[in-house]
C-alpha atoms as a PDB file:
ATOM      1  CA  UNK A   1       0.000   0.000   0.000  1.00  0.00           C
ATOM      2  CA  UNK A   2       1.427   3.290  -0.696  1.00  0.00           C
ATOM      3  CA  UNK A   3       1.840   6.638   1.368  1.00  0.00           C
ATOM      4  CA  UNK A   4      -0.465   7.874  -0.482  1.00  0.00           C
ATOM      5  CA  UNK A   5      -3.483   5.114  -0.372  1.00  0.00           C
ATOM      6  CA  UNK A   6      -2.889   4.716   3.349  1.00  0.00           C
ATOM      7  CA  UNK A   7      -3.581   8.396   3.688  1.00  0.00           C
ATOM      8  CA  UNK A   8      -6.688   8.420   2.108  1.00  0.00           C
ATOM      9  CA  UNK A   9      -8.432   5.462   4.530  1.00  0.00           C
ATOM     10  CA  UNK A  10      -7.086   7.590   7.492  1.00  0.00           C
ATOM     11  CA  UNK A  11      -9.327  10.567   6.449  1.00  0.00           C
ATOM     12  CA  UNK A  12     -12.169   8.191   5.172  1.00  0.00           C
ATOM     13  CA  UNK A  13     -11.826   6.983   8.744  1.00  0.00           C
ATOM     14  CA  UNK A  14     -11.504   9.945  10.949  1.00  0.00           C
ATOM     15  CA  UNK A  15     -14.587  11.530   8.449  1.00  0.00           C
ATOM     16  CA  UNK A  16     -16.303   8.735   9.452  1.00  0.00           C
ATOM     17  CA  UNK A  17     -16.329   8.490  13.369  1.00  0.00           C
ATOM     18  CA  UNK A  18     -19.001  11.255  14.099  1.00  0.00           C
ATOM     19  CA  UNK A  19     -21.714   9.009  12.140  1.00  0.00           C
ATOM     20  CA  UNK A  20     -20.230   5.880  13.904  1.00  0.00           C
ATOM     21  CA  UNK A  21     -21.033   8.229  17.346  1.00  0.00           C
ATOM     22  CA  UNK A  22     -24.333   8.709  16.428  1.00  0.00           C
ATOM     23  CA  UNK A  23     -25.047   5.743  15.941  1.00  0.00           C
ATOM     24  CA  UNK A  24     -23.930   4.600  19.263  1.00  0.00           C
ATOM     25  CA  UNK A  25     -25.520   7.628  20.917  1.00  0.00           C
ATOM     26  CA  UNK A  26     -28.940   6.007  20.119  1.00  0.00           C
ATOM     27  CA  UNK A  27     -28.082   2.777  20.844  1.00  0.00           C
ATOM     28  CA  UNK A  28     -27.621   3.736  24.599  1.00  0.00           C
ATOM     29  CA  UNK A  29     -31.256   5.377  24.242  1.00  0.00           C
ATOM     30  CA  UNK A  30     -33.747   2.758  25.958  1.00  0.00           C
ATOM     31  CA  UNK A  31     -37.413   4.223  24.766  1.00  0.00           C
ATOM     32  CA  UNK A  32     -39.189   1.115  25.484  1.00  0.00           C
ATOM     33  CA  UNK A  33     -42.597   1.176  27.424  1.00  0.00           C
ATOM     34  CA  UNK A  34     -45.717   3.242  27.586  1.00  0.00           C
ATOM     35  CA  UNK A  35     -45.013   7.205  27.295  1.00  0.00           C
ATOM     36  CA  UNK A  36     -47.877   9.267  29.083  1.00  0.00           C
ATOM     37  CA  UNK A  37     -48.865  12.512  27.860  1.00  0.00           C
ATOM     38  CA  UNK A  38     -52.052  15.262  28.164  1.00  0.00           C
ATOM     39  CA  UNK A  39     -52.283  17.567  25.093  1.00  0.00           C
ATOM     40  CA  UNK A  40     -54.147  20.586  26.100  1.00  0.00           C
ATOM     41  CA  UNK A  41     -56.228  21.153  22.527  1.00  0.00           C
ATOM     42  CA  UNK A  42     -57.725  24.752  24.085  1.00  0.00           C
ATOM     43  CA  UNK A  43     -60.337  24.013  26.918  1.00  0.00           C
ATOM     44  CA  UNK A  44     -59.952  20.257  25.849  1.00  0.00           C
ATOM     45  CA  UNK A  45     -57.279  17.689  27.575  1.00  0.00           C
ATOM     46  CA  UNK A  46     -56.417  14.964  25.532  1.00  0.00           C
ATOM     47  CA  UNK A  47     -54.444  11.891  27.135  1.00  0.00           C
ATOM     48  CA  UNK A  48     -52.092  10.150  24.486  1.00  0.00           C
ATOM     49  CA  UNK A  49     -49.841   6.979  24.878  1.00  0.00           C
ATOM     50  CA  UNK A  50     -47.211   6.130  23.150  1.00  0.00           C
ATOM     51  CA  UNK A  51     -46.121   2.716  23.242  1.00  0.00           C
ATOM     52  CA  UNK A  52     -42.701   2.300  21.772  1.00  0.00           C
ATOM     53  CA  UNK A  53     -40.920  -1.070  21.405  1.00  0.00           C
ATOM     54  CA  UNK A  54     -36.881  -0.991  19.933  1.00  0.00           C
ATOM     55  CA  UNK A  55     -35.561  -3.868  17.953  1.00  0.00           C
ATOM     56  CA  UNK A  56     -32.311  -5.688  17.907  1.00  0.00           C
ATOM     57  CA  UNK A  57     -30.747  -3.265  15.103  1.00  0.00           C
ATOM     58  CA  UNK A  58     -31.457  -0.212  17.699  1.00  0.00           C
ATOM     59  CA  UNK A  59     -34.809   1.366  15.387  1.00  0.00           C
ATOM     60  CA  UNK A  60     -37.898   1.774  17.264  1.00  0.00           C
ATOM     61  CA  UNK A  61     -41.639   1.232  16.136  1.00  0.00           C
ATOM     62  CA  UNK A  62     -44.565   2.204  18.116  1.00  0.00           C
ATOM     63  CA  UNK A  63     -47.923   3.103  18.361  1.00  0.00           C
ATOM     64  CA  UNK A  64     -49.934   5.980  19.800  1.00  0.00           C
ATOM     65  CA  UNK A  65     -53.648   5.557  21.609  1.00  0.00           C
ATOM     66  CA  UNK A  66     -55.672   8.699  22.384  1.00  0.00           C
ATOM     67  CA  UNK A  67     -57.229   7.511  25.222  1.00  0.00           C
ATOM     68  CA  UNK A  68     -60.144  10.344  25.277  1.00  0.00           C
ATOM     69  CA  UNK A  69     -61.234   9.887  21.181  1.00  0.00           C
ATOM     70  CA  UNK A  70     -60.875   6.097  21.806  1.00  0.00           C
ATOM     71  CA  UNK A  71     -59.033   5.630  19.403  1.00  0.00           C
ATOM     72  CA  UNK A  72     -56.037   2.996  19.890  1.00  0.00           C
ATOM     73  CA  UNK A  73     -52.918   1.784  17.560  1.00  0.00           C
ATOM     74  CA  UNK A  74     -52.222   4.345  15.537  1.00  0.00           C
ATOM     75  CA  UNK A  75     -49.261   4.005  13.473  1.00  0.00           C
ATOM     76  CA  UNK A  76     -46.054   5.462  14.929  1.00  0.00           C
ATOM     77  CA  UNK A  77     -44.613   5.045  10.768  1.00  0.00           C
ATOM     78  CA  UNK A  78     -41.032   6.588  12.211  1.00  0.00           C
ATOM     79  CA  UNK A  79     -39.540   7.721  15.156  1.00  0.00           C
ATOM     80  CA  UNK A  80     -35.775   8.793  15.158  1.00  0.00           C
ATOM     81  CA  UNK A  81     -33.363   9.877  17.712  1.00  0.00           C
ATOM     82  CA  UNK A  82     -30.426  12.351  17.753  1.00  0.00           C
ATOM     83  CA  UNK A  83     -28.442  13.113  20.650  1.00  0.00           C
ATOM     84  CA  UNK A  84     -31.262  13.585  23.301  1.00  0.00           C
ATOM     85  CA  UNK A  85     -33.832  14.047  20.599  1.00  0.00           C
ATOM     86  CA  UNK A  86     -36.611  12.286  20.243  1.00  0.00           C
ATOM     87  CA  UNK A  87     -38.989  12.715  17.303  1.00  0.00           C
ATOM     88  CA  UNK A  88     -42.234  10.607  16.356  1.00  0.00           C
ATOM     89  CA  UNK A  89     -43.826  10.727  13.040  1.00  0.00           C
ATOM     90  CA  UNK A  90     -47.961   9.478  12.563  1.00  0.00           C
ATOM     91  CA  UNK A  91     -48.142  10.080   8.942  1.00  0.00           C
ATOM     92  CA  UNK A  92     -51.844   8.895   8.997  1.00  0.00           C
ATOM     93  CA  UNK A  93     -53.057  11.649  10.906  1.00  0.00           C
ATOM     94  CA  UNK A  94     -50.150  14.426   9.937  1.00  0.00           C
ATOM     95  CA  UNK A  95     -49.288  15.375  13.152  1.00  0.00           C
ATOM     96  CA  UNK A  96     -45.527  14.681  14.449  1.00  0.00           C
ATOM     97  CA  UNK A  97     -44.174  14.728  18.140  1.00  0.00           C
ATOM     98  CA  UNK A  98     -40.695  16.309  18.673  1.00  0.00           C
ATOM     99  CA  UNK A  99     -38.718  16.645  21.935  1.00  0.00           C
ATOM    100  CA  UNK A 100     -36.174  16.499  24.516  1.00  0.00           C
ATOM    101  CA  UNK A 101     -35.408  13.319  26.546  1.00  0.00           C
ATOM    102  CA  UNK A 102     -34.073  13.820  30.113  1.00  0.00           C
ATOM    103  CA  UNK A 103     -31.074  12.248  31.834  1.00  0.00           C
ATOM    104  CA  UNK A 104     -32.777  10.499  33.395  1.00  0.00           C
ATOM    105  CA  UNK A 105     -34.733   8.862  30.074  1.00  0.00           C
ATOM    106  CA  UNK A 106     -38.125   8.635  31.774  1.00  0.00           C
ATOM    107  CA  UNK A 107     -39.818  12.171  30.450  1.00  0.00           C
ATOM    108  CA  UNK A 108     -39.775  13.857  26.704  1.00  0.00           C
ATOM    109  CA  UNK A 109     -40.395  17.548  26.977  1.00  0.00           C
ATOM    110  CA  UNK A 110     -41.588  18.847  23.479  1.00  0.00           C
ATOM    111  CA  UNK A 111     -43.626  20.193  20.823  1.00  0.00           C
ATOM    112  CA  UNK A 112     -47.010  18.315  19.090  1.00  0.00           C
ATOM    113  CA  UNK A 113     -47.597  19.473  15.394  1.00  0.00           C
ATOM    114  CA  UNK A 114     -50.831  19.287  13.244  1.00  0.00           C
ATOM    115  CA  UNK A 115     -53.082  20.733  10.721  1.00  0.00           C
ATOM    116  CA  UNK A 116     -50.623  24.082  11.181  1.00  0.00           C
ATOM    117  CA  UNK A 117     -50.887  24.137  15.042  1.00  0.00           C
ATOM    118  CA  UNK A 118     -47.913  23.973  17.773  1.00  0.00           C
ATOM    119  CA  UNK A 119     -48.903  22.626  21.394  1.00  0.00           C
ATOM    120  CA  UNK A 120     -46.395  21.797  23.763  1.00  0.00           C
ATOM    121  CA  UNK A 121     -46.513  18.171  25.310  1.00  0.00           C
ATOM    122  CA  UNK A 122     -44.855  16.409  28.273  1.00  0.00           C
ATOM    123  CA  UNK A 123     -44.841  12.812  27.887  1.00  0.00           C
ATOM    124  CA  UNK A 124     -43.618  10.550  30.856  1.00  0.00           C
ATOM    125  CA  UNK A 125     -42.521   6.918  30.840  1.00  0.00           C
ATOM    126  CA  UNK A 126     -44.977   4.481  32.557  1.00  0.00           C
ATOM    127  CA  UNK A 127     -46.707   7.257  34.593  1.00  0.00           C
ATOM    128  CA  UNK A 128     -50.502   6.929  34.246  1.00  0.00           C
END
């Protein structure tokens, strides 16, 4: 191998270790369980639940209930996580969940989105 080849995997490598980090990062991310949540839609509470399951390969898939509608497993088509990031995609119904998981893992502090609309939500793990 030349100088000159050798050089070229070194960067390849070193370019490559932030993805490799990420990648980790949300490996060490444990979402599994039932996430608790009340979105206030104006005078109206709504109680959601997401229940989120991860597989071997580190993705998640879930499903979200809205307890007060009665309306249960709804699709959960994505949900990704970044750093301490946490965002949930229901594709059916065009809305989208995106927040901020603590330390601690057990809450996600964040933002519900639909038809145009913003409402914050708090979702908690396994707290009814």
């Amino acid at each position: 191998m030349t100088k000159t080849n050798f050089m070229w995997i070194a960067v390849a490598v070193l370019a490559a270790l932030p993805l490799l980090a990420d990648a980790s990062q949300a490996h060490n991310v444990d979402l599994d369980g039932s996430w608790h949540g009340t979105l206030m839609a104006g005078d109206t509470p709504l109680r959601l639940t997401f229940h989120v399951t991860s597989a071997d390969d580190g993705s998640f898939t879930g499903t979200l209930d809205s307890l007060d509608q009665g309306v249960e497993g709804i699709p959960v088509e994505s949900i990704e996580v970044k750093d301490n990031t946490v965002f949930f995609a229901m594709e059916v119904m065009g809305a989208e969940f995106e927040g901020v998981l603590d330390e601690e893992q057990t809450s996600i502090d964040g933002e519900w989105r639909q038809s145009g609309m913003a409402l914050p939500l708090r979702v908690e793990l396994n707290a009814e």
